[in-house]
PDB file of N, CA and C in Angstrom:
ATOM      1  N   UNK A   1     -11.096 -14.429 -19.833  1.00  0.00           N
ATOM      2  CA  UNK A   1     -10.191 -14.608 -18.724  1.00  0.00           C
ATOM      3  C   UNK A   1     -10.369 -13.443 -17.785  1.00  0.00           C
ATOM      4  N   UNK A   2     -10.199 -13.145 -16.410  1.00  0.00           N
ATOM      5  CA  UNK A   2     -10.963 -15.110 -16.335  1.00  0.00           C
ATOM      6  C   UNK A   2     -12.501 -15.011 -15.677  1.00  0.00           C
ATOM      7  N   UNK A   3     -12.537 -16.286 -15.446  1.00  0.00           N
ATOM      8  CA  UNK A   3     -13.731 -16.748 -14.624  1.00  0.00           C
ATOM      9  C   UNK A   3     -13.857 -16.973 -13.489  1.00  0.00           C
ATOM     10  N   UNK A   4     -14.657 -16.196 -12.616  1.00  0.00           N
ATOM     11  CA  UNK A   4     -14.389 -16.659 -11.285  1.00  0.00           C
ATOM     12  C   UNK A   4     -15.846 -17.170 -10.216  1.00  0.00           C
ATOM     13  N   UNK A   5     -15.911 -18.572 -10.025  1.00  0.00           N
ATOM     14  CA  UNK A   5     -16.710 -18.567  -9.259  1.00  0.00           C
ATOM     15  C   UNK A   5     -16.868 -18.074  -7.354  1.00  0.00           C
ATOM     16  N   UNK A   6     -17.909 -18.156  -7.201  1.00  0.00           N
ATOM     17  CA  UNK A   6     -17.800 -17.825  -5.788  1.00  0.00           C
ATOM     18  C   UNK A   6     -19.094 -18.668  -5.248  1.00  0.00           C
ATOM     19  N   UNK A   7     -19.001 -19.573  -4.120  1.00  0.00           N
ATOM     20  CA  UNK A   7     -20.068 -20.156  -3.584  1.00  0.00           C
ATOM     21  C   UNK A   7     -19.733 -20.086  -2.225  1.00  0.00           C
ATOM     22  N   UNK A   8     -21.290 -19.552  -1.854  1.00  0.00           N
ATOM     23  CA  UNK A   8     -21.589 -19.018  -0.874  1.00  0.00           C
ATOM     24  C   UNK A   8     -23.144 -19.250  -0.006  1.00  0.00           C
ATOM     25  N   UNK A   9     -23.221 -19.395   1.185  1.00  0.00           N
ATOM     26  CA  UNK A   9     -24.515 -19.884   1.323  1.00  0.00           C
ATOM     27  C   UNK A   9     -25.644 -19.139   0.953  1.00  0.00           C
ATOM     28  N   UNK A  10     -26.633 -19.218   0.874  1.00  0.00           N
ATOM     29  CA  UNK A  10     -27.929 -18.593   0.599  1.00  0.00           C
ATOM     30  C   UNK A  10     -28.675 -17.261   1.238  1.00  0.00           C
ATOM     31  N   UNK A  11     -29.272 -16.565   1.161  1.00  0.00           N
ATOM     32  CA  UNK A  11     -29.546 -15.423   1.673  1.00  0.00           C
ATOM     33  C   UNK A  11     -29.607 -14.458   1.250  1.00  0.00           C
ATOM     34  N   UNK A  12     -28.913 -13.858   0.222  1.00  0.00           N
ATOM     35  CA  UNK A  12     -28.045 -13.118  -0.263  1.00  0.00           C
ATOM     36  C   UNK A  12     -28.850 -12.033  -0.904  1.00  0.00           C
ATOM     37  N   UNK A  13     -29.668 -11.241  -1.233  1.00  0.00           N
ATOM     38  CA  UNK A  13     -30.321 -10.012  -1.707  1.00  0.00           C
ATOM     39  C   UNK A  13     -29.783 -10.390  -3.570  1.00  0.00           C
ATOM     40  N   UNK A  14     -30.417 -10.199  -4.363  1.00  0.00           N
ATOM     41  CA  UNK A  14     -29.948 -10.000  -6.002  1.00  0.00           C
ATOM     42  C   UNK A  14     -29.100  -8.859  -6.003  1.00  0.00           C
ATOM     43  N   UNK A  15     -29.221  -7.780  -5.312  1.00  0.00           N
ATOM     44  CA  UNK A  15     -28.732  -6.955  -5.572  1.00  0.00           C
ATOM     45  C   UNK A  15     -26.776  -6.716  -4.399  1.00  0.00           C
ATOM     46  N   UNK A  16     -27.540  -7.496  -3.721  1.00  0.00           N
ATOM     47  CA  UNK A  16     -25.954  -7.723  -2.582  1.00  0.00           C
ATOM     48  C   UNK A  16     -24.958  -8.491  -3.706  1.00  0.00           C
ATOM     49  N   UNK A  17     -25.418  -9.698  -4.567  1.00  0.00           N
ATOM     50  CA  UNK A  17     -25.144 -10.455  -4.965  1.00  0.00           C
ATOM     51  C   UNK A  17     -24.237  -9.750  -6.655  1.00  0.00           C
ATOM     52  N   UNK A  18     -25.101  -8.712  -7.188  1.00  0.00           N
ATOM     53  CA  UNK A  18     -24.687  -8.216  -8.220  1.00  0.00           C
ATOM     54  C   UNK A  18     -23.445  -7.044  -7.986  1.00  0.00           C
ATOM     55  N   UNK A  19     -23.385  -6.506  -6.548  1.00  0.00           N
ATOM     56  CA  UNK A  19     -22.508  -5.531  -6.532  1.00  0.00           C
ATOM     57  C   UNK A  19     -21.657  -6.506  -5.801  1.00  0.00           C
ATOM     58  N   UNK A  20     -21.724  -7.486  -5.720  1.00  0.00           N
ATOM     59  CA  UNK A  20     -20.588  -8.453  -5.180  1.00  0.00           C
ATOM     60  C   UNK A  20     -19.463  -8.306  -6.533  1.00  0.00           C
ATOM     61  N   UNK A  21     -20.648  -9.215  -7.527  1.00  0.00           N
ATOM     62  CA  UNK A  21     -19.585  -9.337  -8.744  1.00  0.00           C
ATOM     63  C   UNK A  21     -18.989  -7.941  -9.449  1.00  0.00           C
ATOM     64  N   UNK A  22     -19.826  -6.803  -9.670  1.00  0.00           N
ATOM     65  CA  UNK A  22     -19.354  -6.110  -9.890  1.00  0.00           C
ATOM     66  C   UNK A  22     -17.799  -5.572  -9.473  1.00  0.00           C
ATOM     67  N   UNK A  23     -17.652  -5.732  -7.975  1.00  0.00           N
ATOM     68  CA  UNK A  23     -16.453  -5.114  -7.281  1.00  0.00           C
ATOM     69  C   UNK A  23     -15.372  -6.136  -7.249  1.00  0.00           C
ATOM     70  N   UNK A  24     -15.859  -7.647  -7.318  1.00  0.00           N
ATOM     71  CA  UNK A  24     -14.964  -8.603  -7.303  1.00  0.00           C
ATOM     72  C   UNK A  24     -14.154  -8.349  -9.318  1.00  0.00           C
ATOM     73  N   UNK A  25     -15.069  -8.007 -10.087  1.00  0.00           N
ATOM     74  CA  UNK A  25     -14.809  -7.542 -11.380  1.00  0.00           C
ATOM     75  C   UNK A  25     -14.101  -6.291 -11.416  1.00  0.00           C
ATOM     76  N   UNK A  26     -14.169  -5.145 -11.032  1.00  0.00           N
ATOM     77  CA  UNK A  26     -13.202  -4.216 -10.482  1.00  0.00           C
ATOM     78  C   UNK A  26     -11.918  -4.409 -10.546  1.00  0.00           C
ATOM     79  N   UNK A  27     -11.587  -4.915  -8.975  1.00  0.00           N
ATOM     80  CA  UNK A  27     -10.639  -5.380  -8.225  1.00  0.00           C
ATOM     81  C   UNK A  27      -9.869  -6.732  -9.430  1.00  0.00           C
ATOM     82  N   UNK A  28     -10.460  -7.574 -10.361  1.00  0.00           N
ATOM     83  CA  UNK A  28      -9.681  -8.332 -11.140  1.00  0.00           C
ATOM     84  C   UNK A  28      -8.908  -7.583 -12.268  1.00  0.00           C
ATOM     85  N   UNK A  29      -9.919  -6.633 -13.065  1.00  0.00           N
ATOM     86  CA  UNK A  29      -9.638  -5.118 -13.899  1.00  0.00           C
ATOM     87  C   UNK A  29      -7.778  -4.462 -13.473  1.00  0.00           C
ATOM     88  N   UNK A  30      -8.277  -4.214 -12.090  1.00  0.00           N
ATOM     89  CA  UNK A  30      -7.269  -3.724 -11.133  1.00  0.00           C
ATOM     90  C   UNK A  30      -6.118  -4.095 -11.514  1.00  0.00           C
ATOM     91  N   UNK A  31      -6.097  -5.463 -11.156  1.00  0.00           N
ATOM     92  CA  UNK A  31      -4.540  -6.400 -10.730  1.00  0.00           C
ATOM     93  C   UNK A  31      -4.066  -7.378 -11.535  1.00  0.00           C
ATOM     94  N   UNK A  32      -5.398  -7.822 -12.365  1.00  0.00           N
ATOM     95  CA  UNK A  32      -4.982  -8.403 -13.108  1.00  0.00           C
ATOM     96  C   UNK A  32      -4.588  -7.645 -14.663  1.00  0.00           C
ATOM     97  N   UNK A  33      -5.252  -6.462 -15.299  1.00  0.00           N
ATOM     98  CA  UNK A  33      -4.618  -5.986 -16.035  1.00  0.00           C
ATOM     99  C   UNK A  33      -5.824  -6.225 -17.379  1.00  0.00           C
ATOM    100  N   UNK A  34      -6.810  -6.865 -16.928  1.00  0.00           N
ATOM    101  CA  UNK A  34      -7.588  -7.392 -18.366  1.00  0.00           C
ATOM    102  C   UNK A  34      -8.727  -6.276 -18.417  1.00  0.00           C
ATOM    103  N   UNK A  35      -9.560  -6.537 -19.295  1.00  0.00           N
ATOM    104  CA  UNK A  35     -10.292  -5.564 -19.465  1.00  0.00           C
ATOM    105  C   UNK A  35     -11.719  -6.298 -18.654  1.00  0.00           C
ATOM    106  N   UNK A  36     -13.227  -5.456 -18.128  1.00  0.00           N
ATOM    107  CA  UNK A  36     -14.284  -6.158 -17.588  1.00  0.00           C
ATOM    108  C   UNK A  36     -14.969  -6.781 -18.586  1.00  0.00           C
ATOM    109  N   UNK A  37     -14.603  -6.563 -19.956  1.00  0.00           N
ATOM    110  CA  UNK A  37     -15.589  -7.563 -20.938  1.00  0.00           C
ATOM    111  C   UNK A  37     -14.924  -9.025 -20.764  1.00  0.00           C
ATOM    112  N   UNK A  38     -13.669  -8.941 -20.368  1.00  0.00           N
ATOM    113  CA  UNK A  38     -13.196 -10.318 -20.082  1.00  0.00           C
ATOM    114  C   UNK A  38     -13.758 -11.088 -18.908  1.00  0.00           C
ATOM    115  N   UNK A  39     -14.287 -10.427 -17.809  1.00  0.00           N
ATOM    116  CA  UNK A  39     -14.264 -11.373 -16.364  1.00  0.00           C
ATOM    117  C   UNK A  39     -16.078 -11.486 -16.240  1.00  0.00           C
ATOM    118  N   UNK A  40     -16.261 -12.535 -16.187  1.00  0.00           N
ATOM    119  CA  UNK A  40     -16.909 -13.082 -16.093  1.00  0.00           C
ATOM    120  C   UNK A  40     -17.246 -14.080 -14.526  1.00  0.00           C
ATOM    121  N   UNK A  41     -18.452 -14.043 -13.696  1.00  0.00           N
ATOM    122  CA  UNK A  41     -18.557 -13.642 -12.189  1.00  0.00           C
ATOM    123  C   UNK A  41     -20.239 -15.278 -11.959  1.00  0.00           C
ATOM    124  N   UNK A  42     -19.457 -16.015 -11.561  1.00  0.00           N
ATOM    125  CA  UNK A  42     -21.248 -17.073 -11.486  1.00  0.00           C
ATOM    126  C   UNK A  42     -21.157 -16.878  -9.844  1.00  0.00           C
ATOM    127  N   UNK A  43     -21.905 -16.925  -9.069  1.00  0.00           N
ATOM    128  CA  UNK A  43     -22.056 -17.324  -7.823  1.00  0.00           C
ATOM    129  C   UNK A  43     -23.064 -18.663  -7.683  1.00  0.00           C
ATOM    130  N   UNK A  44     -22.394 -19.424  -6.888  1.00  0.00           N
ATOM    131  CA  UNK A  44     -23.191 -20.745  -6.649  1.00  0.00           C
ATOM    132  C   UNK A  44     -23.551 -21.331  -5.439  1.00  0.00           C
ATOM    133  N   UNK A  45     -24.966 -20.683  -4.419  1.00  0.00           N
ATOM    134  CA  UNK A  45     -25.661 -20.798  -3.543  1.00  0.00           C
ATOM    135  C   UNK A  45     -25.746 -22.330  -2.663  1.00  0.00           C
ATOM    136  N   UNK A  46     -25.219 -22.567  -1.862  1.00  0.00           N
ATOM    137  CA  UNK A  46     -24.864 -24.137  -1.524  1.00  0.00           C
ATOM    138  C   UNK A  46     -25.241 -24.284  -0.111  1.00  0.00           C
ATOM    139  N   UNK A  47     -26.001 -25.011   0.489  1.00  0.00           N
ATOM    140  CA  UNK A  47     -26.953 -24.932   1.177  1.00  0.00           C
ATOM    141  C   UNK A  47     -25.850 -25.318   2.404  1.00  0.00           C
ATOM    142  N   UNK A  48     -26.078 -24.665   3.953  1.00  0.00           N
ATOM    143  CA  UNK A  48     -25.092 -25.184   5.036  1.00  0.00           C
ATOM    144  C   UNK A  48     -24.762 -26.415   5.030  1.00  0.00           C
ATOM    145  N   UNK A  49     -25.907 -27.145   5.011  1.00  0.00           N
ATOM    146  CA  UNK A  49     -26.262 -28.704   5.618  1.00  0.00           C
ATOM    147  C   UNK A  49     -24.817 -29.286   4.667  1.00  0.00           C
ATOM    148  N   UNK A  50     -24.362 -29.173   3.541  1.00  0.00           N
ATOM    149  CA  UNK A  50     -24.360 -29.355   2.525  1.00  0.00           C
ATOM    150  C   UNK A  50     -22.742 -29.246   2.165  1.00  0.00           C
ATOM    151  N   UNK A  51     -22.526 -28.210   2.800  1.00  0.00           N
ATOM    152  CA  UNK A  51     -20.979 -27.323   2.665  1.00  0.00           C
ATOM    153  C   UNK A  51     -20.176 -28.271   2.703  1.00  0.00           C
ATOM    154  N   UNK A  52     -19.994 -29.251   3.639  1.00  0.00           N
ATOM    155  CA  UNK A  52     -18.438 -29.847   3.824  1.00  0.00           C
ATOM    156  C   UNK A  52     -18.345 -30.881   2.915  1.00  0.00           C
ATOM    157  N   UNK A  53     -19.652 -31.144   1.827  1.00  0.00           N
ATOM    158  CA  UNK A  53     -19.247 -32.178   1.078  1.00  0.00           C
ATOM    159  C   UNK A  53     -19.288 -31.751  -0.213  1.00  0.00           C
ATOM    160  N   UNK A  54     -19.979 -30.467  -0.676  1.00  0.00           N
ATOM    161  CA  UNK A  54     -20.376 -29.636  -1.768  1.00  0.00           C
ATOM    162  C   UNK A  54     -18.886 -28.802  -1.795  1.00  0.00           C
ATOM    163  N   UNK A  55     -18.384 -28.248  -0.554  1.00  0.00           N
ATOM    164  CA  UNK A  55     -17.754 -27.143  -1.402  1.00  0.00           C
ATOM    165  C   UNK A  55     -16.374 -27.634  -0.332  1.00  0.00           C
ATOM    166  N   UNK A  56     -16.271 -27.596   0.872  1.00  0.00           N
ATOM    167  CA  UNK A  56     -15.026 -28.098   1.802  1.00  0.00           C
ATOM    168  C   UNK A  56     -14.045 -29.091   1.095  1.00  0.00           C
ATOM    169  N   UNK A  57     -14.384 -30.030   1.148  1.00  0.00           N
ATOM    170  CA  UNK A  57     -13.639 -31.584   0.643  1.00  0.00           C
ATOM    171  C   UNK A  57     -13.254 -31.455  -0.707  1.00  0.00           C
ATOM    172  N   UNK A  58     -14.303 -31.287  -1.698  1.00  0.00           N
ATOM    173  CA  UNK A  58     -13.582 -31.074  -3.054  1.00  0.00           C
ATOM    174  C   UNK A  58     -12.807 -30.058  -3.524  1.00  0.00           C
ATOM    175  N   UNK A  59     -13.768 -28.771  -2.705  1.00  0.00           N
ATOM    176  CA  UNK A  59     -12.828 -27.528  -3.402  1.00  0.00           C
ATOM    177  C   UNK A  59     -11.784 -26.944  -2.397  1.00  0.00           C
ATOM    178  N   UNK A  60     -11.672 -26.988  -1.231  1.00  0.00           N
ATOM    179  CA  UNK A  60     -10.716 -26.444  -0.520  1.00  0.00           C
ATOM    180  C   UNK A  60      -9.658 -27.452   0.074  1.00  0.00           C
ATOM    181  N   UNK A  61     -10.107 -29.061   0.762  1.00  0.00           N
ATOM    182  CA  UNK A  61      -9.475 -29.467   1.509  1.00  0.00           C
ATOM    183  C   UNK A  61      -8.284 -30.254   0.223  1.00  0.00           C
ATOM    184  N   UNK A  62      -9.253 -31.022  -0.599  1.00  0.00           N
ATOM    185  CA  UNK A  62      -8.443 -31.734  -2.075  1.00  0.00           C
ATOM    186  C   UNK A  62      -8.137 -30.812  -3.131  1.00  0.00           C
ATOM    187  N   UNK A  63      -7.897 -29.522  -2.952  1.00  0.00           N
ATOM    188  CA  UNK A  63      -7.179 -28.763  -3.792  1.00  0.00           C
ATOM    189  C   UNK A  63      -6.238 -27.672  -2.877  1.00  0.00           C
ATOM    190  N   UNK A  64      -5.884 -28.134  -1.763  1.00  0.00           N
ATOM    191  CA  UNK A  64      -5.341 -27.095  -1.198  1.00  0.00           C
ATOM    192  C   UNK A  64      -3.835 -26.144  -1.694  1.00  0.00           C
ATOM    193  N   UNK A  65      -3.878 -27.002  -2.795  1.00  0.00           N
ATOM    194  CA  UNK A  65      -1.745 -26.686  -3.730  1.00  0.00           C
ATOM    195  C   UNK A  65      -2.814 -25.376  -4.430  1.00  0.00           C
ATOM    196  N   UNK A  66      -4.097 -25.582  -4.675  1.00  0.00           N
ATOM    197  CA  UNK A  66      -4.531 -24.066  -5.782  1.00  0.00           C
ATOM    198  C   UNK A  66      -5.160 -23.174  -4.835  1.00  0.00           C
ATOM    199  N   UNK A  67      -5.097 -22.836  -3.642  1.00  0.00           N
ATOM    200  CA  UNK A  67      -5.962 -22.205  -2.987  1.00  0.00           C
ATOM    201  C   UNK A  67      -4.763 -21.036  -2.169  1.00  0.00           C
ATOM    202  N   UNK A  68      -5.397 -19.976  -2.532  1.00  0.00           N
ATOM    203  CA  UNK A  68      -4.509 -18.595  -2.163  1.00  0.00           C
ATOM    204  C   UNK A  68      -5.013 -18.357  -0.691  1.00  0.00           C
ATOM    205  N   UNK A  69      -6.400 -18.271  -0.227  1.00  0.00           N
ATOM    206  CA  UNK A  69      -6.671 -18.130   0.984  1.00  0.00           C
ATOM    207  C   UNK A  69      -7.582 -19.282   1.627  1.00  0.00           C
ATOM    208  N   UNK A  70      -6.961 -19.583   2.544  1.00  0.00           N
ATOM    209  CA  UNK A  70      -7.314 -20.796   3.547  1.00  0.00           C
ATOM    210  C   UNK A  70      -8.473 -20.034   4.345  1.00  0.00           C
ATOM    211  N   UNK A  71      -9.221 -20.780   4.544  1.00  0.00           N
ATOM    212  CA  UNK A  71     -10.554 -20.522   5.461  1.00  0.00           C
ATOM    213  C   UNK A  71     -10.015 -20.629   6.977  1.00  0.00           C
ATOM    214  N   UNK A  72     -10.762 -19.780   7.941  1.00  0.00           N
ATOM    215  CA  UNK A  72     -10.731 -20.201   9.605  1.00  0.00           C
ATOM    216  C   UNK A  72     -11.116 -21.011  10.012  1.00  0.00           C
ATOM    217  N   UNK A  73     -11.408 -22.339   9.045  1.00  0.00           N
ATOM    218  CA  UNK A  73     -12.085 -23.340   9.783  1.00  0.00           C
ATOM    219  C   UNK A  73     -12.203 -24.371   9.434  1.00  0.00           C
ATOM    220  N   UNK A  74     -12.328 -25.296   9.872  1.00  0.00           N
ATOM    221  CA  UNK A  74     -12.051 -27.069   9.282  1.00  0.00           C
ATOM    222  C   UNK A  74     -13.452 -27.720   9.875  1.00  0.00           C
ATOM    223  N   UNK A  75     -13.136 -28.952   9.056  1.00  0.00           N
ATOM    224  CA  UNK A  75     -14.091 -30.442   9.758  1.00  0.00           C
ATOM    225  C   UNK A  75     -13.194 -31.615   9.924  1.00  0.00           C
TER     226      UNK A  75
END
């Protein structure tokens, strides 16, 4: 506990990508109170073309009751 994904478009350096999770692992350490052998970090690369049906519609627009921060932007 817990698990957190993050998808994001492509580009991204291995190493941009690893001190991502690292600090996003931090910051959970932080606030949430658990230890870093607990948090566990996937990132999942999702192509533009792709976004509003891969990650918009299912994960943000049809789950909006679980979503803490709303995006600047719609379709």
């Amino acid at each position: 506990m817990p698990h957190i994904i993050v998808k994001m478009y492509p580009g991204r350096s291995l190493e941009q990508k690893q001190e991502f999770a690292l600090k996003i692992t931090d910051e959970a350490v932080k606030i949430l109170g658990c230890s870093a052998d607990s948090v566990s970090v996937a990132i999942e690369e999702i192509e533009q073309e792709n976004w509003k049906y891969q990650v918009y519609y299912p994960d943000i627009e049809e789950k909006k009751d679980k979503l803490y921060k709303k995006p600047g932007y719609s379709f």
